[in-house]
C-alpha atoms as a PDB file:
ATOM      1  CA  UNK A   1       0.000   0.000   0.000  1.00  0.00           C
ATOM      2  CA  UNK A   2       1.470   3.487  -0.729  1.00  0.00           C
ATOM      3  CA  UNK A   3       2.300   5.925   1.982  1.00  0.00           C
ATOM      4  CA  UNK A   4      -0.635   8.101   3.215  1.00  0.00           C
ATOM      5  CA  UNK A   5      -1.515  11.018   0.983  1.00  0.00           C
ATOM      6  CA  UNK A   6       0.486   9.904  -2.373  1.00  0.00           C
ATOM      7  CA  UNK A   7       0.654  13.797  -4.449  1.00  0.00           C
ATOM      8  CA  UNK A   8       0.644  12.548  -8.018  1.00  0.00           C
ATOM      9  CA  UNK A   9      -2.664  12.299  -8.786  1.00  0.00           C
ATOM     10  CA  UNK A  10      -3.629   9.061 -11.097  1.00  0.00           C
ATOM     11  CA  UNK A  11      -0.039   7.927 -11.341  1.00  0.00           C
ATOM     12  CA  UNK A  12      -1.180   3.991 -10.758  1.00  0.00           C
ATOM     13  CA  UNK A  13      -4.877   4.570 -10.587  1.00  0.00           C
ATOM     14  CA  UNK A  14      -5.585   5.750 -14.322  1.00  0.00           C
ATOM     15  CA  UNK A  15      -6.755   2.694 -15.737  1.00  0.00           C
ATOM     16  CA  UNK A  16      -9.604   2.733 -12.905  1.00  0.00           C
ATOM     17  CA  UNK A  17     -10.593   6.356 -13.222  1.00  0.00           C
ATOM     18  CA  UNK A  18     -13.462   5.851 -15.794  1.00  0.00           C
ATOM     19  CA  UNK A  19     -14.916   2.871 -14.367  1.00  0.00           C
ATOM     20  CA  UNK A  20     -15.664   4.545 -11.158  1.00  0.00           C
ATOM     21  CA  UNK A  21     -17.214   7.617 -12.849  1.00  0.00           C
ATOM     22  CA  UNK A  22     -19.305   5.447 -14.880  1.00  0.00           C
ATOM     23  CA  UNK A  23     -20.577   3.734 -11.901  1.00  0.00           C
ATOM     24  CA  UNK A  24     -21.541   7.420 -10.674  1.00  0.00           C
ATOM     25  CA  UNK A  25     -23.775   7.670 -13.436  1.00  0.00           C
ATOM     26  CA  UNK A  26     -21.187  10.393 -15.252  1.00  0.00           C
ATOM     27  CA  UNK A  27     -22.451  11.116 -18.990  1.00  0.00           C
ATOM     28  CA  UNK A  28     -19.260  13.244 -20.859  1.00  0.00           C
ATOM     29  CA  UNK A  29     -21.247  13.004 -23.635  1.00  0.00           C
ATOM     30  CA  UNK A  30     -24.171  14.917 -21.947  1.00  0.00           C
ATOM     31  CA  UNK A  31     -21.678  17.562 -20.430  1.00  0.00           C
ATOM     32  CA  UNK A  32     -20.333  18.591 -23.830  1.00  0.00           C
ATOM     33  CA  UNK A  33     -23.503  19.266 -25.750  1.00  0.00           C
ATOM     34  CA  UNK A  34     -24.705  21.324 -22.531  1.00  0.00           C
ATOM     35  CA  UNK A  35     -21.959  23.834 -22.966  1.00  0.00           C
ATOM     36  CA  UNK A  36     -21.651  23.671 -27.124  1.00  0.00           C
ATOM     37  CA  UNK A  37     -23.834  26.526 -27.450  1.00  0.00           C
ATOM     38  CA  UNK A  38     -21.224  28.774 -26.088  1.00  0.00           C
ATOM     39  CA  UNK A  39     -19.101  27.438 -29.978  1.00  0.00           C
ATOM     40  CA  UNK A  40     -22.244  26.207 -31.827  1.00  0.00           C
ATOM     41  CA  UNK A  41     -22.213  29.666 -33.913  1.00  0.00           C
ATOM     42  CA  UNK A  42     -18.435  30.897 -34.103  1.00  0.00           C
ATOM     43  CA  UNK A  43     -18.589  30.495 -37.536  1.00  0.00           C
ATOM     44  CA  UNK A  44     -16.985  27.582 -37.761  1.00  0.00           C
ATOM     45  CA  UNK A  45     -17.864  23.772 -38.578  1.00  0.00           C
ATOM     46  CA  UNK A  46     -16.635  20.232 -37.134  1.00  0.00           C
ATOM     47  CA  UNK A  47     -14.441  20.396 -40.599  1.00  0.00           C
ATOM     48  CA  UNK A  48     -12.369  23.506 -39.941  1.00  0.00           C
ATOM     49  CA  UNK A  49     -13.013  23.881 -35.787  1.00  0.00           C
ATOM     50  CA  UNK A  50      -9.553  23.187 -33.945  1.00  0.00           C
ATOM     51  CA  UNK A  51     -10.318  21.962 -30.959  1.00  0.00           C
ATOM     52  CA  UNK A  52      -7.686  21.806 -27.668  1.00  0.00           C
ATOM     53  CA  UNK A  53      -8.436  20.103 -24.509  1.00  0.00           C
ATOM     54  CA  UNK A  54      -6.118  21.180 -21.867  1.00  0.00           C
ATOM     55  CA  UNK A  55      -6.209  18.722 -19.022  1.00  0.00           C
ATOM     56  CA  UNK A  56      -7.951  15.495 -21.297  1.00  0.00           C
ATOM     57  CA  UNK A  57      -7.405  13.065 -18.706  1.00  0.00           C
ATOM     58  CA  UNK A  58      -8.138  10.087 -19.573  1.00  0.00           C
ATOM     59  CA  UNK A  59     -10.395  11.214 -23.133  1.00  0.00           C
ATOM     60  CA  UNK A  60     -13.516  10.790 -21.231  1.00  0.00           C
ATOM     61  CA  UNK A  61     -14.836  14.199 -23.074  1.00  0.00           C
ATOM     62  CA  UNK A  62     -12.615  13.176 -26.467  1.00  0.00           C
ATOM     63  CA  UNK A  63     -15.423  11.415 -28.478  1.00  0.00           C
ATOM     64  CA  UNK A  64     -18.059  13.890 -28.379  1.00  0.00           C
ATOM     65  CA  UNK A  65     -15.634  16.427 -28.342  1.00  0.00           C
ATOM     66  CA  UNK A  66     -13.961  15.245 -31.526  1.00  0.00           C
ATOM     67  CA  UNK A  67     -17.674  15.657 -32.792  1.00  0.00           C
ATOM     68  CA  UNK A  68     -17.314  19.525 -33.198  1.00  0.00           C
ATOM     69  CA  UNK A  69     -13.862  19.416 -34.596  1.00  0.00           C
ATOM     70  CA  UNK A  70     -10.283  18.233 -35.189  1.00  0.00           C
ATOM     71  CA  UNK A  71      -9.123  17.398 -31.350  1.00  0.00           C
ATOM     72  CA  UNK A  72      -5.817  17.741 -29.543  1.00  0.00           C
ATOM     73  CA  UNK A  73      -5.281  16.580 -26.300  1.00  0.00           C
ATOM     74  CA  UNK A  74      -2.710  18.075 -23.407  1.00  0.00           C
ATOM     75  CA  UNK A  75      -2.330  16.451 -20.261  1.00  0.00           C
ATOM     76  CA  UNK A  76       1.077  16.366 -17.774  1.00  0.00           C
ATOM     77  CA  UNK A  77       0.418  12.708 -16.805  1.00  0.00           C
ATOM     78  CA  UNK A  78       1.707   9.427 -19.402  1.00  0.00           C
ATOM     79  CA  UNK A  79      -0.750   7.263 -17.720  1.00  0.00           C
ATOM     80  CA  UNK A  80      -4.057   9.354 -18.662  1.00  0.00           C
ATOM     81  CA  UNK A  81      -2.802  10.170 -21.601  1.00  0.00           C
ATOM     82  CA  UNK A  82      -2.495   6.314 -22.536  1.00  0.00           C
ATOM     83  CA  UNK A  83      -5.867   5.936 -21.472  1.00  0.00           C
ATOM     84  CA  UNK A  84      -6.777   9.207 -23.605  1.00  0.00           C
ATOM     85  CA  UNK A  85      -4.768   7.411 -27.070  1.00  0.00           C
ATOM     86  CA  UNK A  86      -7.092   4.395 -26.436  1.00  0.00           C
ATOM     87  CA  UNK A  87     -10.273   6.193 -27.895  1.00  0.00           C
ATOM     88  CA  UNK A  88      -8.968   7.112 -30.872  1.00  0.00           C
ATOM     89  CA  UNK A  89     -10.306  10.349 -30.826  1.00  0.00           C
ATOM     90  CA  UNK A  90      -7.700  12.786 -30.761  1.00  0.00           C
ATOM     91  CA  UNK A  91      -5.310  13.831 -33.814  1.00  0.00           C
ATOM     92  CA  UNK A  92      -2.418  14.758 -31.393  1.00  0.00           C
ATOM     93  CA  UNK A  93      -1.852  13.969 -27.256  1.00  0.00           C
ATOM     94  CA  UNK A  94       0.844  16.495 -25.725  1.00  0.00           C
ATOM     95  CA  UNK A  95       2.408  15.765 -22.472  1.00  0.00           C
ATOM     96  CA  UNK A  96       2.545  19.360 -21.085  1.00  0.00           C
ATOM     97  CA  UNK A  97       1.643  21.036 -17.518  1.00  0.00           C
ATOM     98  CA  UNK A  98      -0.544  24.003 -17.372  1.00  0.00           C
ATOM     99  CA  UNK A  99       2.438  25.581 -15.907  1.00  0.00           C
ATOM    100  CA  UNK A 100       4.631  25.749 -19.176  1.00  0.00           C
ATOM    101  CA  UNK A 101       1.667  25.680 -21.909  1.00  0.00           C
ATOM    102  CA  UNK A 102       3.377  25.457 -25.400  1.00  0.00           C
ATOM    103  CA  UNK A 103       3.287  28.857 -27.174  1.00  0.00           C
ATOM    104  CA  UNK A 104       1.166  27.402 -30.119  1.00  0.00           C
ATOM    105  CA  UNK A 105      -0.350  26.225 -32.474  1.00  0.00           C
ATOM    106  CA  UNK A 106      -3.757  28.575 -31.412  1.00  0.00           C
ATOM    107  CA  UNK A 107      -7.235  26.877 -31.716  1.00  0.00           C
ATOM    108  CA  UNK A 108     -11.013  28.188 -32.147  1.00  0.00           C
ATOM    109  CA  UNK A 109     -12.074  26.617 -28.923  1.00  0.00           C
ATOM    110  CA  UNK A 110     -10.125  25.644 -25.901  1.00  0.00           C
ATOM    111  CA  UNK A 111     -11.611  23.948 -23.285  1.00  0.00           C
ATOM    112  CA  UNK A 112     -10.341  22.558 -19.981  1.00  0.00           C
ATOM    113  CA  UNK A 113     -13.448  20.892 -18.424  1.00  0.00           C
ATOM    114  CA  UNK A 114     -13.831  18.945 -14.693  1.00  0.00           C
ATOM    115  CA  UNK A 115     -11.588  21.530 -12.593  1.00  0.00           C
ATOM    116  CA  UNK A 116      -8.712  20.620 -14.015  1.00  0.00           C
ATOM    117  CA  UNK A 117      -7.208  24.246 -13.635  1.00  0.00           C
ATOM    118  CA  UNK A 118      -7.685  23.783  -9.949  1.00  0.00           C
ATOM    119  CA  UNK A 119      -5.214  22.058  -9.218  1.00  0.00           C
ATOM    120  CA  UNK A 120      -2.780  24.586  -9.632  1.00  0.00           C
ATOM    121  CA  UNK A 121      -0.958  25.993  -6.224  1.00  0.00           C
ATOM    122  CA  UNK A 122      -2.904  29.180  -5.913  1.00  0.00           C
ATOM    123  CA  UNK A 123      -3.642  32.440  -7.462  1.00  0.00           C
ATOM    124  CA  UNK A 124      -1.011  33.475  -9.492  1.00  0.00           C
ATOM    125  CA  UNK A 125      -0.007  30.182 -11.234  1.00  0.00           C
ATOM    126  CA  UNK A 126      -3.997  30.094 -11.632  1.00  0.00           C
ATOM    127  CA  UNK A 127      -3.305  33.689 -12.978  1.00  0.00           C
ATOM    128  CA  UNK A 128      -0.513  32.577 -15.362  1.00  0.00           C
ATOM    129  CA  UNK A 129      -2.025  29.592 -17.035  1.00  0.00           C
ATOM    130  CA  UNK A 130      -5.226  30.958 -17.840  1.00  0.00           C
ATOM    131  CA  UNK A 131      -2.926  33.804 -19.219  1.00  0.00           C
ATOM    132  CA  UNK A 132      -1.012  31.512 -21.222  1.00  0.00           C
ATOM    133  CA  UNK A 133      -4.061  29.336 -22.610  1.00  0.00           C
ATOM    134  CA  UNK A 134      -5.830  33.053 -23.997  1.00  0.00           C
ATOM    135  CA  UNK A 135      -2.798  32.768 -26.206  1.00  0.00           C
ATOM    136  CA  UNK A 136      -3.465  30.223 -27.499  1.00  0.00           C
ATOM    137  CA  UNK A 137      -7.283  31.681 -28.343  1.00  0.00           C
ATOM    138  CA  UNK A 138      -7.728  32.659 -32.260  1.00  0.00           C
ATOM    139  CA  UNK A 139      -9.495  36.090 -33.083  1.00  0.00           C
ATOM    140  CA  UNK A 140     -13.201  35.220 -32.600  1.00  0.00           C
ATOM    141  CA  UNK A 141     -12.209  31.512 -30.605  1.00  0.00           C
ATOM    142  CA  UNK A 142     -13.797  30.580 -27.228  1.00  0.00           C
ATOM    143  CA  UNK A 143     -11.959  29.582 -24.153  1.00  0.00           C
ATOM    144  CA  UNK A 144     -13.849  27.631 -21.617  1.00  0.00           C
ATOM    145  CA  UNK A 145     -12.569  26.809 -17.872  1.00  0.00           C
ATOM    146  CA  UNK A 146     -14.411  25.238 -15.164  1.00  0.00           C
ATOM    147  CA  UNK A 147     -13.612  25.354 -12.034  1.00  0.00           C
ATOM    148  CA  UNK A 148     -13.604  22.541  -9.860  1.00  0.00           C
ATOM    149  CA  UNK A 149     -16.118  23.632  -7.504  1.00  0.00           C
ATOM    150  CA  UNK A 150     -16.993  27.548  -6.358  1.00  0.00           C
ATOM    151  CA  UNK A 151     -16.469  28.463  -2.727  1.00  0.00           C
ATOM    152  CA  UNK A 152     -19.993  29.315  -2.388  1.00  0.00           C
ATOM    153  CA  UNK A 153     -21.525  26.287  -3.322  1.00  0.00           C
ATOM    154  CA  UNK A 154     -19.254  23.988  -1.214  1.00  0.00           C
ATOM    155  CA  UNK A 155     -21.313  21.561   0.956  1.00  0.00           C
ATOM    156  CA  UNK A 156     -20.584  20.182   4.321  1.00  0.00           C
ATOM    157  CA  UNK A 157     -17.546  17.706   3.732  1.00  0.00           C
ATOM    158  CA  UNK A 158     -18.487  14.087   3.724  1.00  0.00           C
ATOM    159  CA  UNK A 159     -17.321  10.444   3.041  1.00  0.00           C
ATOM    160  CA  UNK A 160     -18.478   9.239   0.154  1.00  0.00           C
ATOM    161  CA  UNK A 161     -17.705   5.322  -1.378  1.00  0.00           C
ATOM    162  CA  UNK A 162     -18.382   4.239  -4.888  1.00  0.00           C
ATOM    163  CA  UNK A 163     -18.307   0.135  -5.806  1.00  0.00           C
ATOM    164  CA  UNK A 164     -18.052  -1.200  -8.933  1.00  0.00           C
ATOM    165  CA  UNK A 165     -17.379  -4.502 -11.076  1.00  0.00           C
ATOM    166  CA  UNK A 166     -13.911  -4.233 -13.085  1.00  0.00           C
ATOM    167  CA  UNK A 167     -12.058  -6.557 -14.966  1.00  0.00           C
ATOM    168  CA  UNK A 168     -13.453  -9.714 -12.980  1.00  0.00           C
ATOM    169  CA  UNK A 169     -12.824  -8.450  -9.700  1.00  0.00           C
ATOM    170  CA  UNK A 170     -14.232  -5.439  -7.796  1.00  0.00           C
ATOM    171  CA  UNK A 171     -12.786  -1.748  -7.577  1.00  0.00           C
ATOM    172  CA  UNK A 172     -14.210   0.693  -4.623  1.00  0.00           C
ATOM    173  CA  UNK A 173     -12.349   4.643  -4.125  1.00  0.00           C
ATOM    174  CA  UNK A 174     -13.444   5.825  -0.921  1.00  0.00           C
ATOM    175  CA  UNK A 175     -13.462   9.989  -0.767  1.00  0.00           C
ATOM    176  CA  UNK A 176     -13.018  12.222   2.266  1.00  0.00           C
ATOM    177  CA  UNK A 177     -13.206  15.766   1.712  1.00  0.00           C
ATOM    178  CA  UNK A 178     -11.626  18.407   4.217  1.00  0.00           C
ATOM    179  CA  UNK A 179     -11.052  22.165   3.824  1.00  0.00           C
ATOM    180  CA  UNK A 180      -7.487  24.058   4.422  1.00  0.00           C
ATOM    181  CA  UNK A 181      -7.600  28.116   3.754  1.00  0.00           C
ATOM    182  CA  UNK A 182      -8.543  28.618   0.134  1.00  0.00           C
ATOM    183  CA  UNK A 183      -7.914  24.447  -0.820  1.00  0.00           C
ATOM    184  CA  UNK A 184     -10.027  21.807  -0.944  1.00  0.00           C
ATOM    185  CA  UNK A 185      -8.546  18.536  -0.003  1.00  0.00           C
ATOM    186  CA  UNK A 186     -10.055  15.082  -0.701  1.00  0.00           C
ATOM    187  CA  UNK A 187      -8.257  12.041  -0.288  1.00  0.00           C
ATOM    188  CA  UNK A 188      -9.077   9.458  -2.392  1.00  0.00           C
ATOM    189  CA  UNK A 189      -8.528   5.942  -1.159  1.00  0.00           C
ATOM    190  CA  UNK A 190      -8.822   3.286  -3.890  1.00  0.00           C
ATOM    191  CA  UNK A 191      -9.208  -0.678  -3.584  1.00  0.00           C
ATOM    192  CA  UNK A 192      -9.067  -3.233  -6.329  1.00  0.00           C
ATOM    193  CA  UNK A 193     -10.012  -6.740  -4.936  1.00  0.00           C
ATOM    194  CA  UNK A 194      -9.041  -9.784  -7.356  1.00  0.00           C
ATOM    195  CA  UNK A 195     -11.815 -12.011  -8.642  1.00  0.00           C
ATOM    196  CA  UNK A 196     -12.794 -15.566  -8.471  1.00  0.00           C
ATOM    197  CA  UNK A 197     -10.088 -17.785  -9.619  1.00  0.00           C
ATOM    198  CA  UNK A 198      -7.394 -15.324  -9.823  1.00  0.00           C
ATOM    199  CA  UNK A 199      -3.724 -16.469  -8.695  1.00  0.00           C
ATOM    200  CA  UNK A 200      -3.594 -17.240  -4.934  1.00  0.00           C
ATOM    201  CA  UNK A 201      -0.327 -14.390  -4.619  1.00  0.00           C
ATOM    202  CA  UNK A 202      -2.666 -11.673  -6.430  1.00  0.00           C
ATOM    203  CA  UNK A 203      -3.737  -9.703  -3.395  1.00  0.00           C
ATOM    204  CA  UNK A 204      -5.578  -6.858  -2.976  1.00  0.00           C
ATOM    205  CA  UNK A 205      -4.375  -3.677  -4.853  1.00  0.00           C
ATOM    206  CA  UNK A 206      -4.938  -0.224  -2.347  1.00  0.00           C
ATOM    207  CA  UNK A 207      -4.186   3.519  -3.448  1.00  0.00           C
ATOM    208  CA  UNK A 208      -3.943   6.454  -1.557  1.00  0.00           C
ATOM    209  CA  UNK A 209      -4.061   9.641  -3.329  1.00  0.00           C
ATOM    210  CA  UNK A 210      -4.398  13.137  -1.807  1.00  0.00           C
ATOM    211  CA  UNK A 211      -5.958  15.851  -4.381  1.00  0.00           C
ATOM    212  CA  UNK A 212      -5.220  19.829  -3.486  1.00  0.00           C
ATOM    213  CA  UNK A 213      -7.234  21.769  -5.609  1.00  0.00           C
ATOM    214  CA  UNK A 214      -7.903  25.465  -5.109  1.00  0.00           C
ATOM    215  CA  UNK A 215     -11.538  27.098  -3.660  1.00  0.00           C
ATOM    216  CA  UNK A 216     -12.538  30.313  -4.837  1.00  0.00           C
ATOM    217  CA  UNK A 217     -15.829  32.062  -5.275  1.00  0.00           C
ATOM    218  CA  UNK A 218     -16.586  32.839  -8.086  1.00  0.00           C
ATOM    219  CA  UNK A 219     -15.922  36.437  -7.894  1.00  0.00           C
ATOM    220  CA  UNK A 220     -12.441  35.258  -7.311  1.00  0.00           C
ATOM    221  CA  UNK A 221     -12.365  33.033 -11.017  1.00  0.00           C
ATOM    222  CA  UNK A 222     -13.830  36.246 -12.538  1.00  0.00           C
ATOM    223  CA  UNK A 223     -11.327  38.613 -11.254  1.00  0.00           C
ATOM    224  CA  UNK A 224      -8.494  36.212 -12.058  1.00  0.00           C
ATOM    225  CA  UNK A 225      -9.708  35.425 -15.293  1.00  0.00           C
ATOM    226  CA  UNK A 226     -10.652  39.033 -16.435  1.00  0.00           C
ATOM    227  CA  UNK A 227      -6.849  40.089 -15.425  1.00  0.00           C
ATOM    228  CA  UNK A 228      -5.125  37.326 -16.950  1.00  0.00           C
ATOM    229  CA  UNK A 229      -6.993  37.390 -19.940  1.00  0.00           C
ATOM    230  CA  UNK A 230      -7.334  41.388 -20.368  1.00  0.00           C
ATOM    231  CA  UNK A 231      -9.356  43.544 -23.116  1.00  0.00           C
ATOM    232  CA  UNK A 232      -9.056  40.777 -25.713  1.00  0.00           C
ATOM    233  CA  UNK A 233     -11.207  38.795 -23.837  1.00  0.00           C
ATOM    234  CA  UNK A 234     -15.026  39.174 -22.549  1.00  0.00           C
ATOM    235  CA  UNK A 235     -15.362  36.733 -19.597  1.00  0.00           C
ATOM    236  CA  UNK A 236     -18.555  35.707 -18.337  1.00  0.00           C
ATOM    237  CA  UNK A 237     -19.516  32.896 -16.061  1.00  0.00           C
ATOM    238  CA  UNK A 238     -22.096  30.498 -16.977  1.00  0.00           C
ATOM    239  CA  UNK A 239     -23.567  29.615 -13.834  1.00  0.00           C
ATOM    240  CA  UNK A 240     -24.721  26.094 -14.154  1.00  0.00           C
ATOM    241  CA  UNK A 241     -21.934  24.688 -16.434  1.00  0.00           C
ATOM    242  CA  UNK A 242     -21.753  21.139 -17.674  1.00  0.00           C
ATOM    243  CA  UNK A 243     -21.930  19.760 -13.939  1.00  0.00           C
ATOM    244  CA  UNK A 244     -24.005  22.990 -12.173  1.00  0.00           C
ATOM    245  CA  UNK A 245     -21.107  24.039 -10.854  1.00  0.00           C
ATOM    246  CA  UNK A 246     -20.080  27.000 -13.268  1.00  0.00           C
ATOM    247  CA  UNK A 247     -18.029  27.367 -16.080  1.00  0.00           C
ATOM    248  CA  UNK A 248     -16.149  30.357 -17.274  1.00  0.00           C
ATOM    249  CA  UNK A 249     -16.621  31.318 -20.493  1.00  0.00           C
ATOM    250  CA  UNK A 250     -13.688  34.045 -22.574  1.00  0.00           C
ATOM    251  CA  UNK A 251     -15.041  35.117 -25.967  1.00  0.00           C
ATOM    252  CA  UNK A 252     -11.305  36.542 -27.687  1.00  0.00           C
ATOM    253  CA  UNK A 253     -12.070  39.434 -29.499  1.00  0.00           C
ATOM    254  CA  UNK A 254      -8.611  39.821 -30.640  1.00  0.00           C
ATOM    255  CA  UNK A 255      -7.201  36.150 -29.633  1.00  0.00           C
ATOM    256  CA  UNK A 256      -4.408  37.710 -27.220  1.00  0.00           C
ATOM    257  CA  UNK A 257      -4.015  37.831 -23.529  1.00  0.00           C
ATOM    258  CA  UNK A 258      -3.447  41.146 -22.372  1.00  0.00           C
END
């Protein structure tokens, strides 16, 4: 079992990630055409759209992303983005941190969906990479960023277990949330349990992985995102988002960060 509080999220748990969203009833598919009217009309069309996901994961958004245009995918960890080259979706996979974006090429819509911009350290790296991914915004593109949850909707932290079948055994993450000034922190505890006739010396597999993401309100992700972005941009937040917890939207009216 790994030490208490493992920091590199998914490292040896990426292969189970979409199996235990699935058994939460998670439909990607569903997110992504609840947010495509924000792109619908840009002017563009699945054939000439260049679409960038920063933060893909493991590709669950990929295929009905790939639906509204030619998809590349940018994640910092090998192990999601293995997962990610498995549905066949995407024209390119980067390996790249929101830290250190690449300078270009620039896309019509950039998206970074599921809070993956949350787990940055804090403000100003939050203030940097949002920054960095207007740049890579075309005139008249759309950059969309959701938070991973707003400070004002936070509920009372809980424990909360999901079980599910995998791969002839059964695989179970356990979550408990706390709160540190401005972070959320849930530790996710994971537990894959061999099946029936497996080999006697394959025990149980256990995971502990502790995810630091950043809580704001969402006057906070406004401010942020209205700075790092500047005039080029007009940033709005659509309150419900693809999971109700808000998403911020950046129409570039000139494609630049200021």
């Amino acid at each position: 079992m790994d030490p208490p509080g493992e920091r590199t999220p998914y490292l040896r748990t990426a292969a189970w990630y979409d199996a235990i969203y699935r058994a939460r009833g998670r439909d990607c598919a569903r997110e992504v055409a609840s947010i495509s009217r924000h792109w619908i009309e840009d002017g563009r069309s699945p054939q000439t759209r260049r679409v960038l996901e920063l933060g893909c994961g493991t590709g669950s958004h990929g295929p009905a992303l790939s639906r509204h245009g030619e998809l590349t995918g940018l994640d910092r960890s090998p192990p999601m983005l293995e997962q990610a080259r498995r549905t066949g979706c995407y024209r390119q996979l980067v390996e790249a941190d929101l830290r250190a974006l690449p300078r270009d090429p620039r896309y019509d819509l950039v998206t970074s969906l599921f809070g993956v911009f949350g787990y940055l350290d804090d403000a100003d790296q939050l203030h940097a990479a949002l920054h960095d991914a207007g740049r890579l915004v075309v005139p008249g593109g759309t950059l969309l960023v959701e938070p991973p949850i707003l400070a004002e909707r936070l509920q009372p932290p809980r424990v909360d277990r999901v079980e599910t079948a995998f791969e002839g055994g059964t695989l179970a993450r356990i979550a408990r949330a706390r709160t540190e000034p401005g972070v959320l922190v849930i530790e996710f505890e994971w537990t894959l349990e061999p099946g029936p006739g497996t080999h006697p010396s394959s025990g149980s597999t256990q995971v502990v992985e502790e995810h630091r993401m950043l809580l704001l309100r969402s006057t906070e992700w406004l401010g942020i995102a209205r700075s790092a972005l500047g005039p080029g941009f007009e940033v709005v937040l659509d309150e419900d988002g693809p999971l109700g917890r808000g998403l911020l939207v950046a129409f570039s009216r000139d494609g630049a960060a200021g």
